[in-house]
Structures are given as structure tokens and as C-alpha cells.
PDB file of N, CA and C in Angstrom:
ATOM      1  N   UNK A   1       0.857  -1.172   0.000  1.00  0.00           N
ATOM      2  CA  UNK A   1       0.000   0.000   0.000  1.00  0.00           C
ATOM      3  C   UNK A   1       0.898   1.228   0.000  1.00  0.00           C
ATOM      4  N   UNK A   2       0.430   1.972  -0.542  1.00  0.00           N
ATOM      5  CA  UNK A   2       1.533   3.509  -0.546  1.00  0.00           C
ATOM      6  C   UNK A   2       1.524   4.351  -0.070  1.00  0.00           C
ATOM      7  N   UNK A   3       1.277   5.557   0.171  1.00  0.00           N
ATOM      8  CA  UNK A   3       1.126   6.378   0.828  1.00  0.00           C
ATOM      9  C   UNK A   3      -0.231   7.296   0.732  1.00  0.00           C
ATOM     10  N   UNK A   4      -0.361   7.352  -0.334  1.00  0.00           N
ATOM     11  CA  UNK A   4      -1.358   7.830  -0.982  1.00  0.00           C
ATOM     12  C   UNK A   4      -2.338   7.095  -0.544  1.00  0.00           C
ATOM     13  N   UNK A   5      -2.413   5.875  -1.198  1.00  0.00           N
ATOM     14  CA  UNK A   5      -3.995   5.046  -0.789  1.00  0.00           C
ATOM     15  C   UNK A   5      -3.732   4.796   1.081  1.00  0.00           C
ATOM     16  N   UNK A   6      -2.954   4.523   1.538  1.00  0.00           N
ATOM     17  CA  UNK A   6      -3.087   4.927   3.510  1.00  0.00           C
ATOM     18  C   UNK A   6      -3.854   5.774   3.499  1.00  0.00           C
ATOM     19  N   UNK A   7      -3.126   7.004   3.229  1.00  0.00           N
ATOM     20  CA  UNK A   7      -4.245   8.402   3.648  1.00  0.00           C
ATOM     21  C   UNK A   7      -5.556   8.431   3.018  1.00  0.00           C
ATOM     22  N   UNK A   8      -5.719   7.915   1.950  1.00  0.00           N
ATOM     23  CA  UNK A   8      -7.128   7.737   1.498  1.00  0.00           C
ATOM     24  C   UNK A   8      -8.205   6.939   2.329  1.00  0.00           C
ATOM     25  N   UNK A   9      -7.628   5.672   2.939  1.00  0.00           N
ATOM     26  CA  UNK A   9      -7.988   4.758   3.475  1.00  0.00           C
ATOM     27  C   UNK A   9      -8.338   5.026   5.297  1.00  0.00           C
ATOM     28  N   UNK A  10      -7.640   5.836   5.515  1.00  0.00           N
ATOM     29  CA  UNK A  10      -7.689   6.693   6.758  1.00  0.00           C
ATOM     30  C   UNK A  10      -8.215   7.845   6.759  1.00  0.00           C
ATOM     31  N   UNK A  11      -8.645   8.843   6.291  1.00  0.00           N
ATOM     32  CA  UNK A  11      -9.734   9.932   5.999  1.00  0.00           C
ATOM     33  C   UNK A  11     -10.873   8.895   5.887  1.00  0.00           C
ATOM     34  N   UNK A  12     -10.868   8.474   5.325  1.00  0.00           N
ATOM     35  CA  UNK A  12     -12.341   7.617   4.710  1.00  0.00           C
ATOM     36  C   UNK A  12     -13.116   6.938   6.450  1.00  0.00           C
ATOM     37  N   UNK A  13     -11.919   6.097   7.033  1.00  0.00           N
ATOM     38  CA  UNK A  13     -12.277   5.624   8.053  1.00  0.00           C
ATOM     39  C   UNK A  13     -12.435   6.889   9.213  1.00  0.00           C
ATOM     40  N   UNK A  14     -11.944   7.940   9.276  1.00  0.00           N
ATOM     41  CA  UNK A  14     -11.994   8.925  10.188  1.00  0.00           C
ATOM     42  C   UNK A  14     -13.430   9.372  10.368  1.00  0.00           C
ATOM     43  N   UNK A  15     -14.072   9.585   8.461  1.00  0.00           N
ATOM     44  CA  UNK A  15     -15.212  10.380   8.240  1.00  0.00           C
ATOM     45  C   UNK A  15     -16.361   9.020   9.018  1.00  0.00           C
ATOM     46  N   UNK A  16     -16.015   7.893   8.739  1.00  0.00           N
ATOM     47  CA  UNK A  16     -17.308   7.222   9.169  1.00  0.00           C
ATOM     48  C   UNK A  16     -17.167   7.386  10.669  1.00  0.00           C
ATOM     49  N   UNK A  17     -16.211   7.217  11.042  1.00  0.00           N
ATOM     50  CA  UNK A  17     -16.010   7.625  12.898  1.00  0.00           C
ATOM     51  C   UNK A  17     -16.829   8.493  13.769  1.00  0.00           C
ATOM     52  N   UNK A  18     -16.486   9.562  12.772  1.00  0.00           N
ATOM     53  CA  UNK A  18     -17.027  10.645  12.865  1.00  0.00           C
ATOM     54  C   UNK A  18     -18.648  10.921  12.432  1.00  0.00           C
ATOM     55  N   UNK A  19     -19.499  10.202  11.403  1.00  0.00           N
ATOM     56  CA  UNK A  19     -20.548  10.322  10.838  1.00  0.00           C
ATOM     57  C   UNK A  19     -21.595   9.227  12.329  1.00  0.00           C
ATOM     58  N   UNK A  20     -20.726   8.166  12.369  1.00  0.00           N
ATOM     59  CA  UNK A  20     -20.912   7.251  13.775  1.00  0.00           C
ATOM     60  C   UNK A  20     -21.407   8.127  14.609  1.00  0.00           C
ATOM     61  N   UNK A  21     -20.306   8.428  15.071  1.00  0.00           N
ATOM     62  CA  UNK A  21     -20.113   9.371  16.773  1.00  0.00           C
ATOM     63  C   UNK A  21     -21.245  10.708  16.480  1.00  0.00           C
ATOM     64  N   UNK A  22     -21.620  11.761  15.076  1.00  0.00           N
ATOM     65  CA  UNK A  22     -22.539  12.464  15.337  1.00  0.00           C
ATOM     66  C   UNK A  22     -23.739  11.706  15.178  1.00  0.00           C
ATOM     67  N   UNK A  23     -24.133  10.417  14.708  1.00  0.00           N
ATOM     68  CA  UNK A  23     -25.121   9.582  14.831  1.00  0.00           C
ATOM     69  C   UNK A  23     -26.011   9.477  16.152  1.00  0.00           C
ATOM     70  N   UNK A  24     -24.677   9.111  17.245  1.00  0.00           N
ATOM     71  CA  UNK A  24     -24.537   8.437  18.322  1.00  0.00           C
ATOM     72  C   UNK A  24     -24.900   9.553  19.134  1.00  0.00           C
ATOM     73  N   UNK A  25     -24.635  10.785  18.883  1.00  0.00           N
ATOM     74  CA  UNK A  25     -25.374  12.043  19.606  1.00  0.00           C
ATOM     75  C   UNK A  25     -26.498  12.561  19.400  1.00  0.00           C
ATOM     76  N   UNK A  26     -26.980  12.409  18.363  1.00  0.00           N
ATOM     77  CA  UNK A  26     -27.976  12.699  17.909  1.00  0.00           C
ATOM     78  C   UNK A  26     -29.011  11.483  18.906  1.00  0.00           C
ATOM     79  N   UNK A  27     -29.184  10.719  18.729  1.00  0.00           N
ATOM     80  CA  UNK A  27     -29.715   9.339  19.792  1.00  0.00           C
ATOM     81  C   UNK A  27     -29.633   9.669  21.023  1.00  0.00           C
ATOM     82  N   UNK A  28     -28.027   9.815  21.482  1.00  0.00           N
ATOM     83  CA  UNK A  28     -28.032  10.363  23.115  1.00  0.00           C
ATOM     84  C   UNK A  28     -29.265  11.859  23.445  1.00  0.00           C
ATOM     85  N   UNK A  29     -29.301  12.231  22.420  1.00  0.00           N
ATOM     86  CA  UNK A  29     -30.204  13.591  23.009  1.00  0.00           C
ATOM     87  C   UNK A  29     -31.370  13.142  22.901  1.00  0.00           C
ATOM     88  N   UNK A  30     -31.879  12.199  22.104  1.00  0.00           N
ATOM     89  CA  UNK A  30     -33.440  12.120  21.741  1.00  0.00           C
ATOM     90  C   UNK A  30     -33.818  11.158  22.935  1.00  0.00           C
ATOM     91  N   UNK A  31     -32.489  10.201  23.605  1.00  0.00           N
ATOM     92  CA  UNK A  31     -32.836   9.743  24.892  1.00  0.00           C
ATOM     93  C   UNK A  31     -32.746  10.580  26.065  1.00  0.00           C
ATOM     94  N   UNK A  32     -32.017  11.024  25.914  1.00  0.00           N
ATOM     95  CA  UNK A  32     -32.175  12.061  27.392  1.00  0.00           C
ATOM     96  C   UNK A  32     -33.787  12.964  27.513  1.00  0.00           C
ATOM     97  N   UNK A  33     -33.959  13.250  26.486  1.00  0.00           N
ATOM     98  CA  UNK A  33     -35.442  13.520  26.124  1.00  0.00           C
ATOM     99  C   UNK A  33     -36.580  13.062  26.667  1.00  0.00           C
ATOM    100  N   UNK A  34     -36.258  12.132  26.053  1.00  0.00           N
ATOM    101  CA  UNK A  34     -37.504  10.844  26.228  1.00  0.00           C
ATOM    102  C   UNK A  34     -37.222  10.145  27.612  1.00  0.00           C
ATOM    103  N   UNK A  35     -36.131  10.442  27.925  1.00  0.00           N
ATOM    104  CA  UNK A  35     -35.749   9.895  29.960  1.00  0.00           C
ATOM    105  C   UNK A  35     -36.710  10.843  30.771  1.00  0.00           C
ATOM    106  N   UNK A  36     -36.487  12.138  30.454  1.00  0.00           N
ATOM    107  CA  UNK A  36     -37.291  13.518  31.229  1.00  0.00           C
ATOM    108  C   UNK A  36     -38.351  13.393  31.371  1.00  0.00           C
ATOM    109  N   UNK A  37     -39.059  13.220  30.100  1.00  0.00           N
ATOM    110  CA  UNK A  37     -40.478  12.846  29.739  1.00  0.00           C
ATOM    111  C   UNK A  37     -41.166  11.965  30.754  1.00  0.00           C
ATOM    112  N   UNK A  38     -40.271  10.203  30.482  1.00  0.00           N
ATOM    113  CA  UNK A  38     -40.556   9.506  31.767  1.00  0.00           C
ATOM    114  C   UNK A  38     -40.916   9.469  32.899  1.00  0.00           C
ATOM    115  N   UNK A  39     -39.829  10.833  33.309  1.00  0.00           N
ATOM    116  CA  UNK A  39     -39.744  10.922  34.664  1.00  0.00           C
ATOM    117  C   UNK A  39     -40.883  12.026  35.253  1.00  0.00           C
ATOM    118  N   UNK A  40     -41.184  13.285  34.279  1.00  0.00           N
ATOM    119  CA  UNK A  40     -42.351  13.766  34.393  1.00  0.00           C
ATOM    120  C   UNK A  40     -43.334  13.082  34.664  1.00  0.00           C
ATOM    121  N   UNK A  41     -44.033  12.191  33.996  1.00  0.00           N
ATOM    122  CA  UNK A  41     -45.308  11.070  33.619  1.00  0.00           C
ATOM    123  C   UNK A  41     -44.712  10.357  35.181  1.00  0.00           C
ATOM    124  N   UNK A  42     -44.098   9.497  35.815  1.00  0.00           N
ATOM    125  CA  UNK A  42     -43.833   9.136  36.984  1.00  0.00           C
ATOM    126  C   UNK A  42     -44.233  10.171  37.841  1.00  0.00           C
ATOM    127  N   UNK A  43     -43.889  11.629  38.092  1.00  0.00           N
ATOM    128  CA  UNK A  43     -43.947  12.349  38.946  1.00  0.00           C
ATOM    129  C   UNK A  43     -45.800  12.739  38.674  1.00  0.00           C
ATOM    130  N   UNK A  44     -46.405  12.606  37.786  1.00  0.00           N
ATOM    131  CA  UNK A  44     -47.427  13.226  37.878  1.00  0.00           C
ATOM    132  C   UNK A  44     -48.237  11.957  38.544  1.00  0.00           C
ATOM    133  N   UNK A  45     -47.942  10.841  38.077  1.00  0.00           N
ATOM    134  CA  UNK A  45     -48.448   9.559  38.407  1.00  0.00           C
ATOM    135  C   UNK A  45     -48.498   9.503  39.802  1.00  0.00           C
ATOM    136  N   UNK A  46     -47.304   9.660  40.339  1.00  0.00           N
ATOM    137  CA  UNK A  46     -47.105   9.595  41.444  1.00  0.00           C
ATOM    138  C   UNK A  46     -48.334  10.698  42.776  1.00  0.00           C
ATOM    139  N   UNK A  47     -48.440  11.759  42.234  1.00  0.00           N
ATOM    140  CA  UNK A  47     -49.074  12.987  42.710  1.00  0.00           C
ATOM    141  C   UNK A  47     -50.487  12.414  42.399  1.00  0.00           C
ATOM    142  N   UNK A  48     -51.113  11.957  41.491  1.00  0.00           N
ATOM    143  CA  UNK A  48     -52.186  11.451  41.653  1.00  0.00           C
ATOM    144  C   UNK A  48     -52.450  10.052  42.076  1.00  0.00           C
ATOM    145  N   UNK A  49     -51.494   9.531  42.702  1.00  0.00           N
ATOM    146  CA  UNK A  49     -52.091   7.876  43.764  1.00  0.00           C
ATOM    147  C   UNK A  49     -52.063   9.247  44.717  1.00  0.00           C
ATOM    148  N   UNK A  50     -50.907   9.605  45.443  1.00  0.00           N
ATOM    149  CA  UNK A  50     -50.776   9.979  46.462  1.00  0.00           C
ATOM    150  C   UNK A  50     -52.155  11.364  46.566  1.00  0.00           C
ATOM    151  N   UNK A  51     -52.908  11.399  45.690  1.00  0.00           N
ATOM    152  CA  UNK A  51     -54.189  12.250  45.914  1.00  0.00           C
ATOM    153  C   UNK A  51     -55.160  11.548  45.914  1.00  0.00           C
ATOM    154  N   UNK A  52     -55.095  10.344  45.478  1.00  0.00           N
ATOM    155  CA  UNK A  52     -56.526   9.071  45.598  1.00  0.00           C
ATOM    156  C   UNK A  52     -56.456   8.741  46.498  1.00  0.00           C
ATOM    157  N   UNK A  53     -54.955   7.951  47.394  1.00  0.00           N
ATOM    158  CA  UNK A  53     -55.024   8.171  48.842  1.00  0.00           C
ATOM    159  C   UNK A  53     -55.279   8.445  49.560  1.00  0.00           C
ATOM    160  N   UNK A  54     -55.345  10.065  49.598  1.00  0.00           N
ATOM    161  CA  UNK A  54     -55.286  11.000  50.921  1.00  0.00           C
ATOM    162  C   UNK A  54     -57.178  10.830  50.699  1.00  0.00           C
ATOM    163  N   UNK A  55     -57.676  11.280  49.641  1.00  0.00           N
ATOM    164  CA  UNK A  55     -59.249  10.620  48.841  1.00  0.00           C
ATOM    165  C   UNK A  55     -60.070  10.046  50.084  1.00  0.00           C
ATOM    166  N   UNK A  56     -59.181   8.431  49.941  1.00  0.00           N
ATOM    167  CA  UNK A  56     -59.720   7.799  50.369  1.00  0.00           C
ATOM    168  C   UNK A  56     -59.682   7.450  51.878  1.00  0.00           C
ATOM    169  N   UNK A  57     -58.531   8.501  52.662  1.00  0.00           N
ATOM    170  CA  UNK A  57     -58.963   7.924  53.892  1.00  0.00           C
ATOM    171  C   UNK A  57     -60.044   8.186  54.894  1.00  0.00           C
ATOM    172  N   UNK A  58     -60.371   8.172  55.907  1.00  0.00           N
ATOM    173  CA  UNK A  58     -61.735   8.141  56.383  1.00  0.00           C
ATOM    174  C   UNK A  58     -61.589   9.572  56.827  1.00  0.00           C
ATOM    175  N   UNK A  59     -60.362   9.843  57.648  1.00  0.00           N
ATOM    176  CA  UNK A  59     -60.384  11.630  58.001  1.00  0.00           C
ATOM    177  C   UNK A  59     -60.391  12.596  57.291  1.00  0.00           C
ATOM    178  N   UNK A  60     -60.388  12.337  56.137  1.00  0.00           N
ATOM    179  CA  UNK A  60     -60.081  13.430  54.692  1.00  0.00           C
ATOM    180  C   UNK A  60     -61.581  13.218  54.310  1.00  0.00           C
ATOM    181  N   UNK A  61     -62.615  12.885  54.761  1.00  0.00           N
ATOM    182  CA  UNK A  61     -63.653  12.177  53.393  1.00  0.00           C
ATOM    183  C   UNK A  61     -64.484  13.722  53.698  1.00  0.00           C
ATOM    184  N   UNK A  62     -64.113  15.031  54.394  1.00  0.00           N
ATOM    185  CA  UNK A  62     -64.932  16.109  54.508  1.00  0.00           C
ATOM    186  C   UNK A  62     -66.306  15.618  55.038  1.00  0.00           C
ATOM    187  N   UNK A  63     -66.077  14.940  56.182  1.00  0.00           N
ATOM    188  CA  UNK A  63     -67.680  15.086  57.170  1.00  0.00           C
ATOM    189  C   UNK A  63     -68.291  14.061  56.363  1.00  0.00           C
ATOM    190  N   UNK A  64     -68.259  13.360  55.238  1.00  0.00           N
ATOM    191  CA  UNK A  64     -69.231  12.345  54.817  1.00  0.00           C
ATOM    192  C   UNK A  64     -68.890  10.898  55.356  1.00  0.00           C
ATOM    193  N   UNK A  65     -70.294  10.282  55.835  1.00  0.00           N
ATOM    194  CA  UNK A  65     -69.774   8.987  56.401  1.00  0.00           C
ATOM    195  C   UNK A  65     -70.167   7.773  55.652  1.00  0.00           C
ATOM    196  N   UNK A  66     -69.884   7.295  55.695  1.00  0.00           N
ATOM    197  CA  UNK A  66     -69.738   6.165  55.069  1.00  0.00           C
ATOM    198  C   UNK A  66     -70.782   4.825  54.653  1.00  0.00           C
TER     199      UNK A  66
END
């Protein structure tokens, strides 16, 4: 191999490295995204058991008996 086709052969492999790795970021952000999201939807989830709860216990029921 000569010198010429090396460096050809190595740019070439650099650019896919590189086409990879901005691939691979592009993904990392659309997960970090979609992690947040998750964790929103958990937190709201969460806020409404913990309001069906409080709902349902007998001292919260505002004077109505049962």
C-alpha cells in the first residue's frame, strides 16, 4: 500500500467515525429527552395515587360517612 492510498484509506475511516459518533449524539439527546419525559409522567403519576389516597382515607372524606 503507498502512501497515498493509507491516507485515502484513513480519511475515509476517520469520516465514518465521525458520521458514527454524530449519529450516536444525535440518539443520546433524543434519549435524554424521552428519559425527562418519563420521569415527568412518573412524577405526575405519582401525585395522583398519592391524591386518591389521601381521597380515600376516612379523616379526609370532609364530614361524609360512610
Amino acid at each position: 500500500m503507498d502512501p497515498q492510498e493509507f491516507e485515502a484509506r484513513y480519511r475515509e475511516q476517520i469520516k465514518n467515525i465521525l458520521n458514527r459518533l454524530q449519529s450516536a449524539m444525535v440518539v443520546s439527546s433524543q434519549l435524554e429527552h424521552t428519559i425527562a419525559d418519563i420521569g415527568e409522567a412518573v412524577q405526575i403519576l405519582s401525585r395522583d395515587v398519592e391524591q386518591f389516597l389521601a381521597e380515600q382515607r376516612p379523616d379526609s372524606s370532609g364530614g361524609r360517612s360512610s
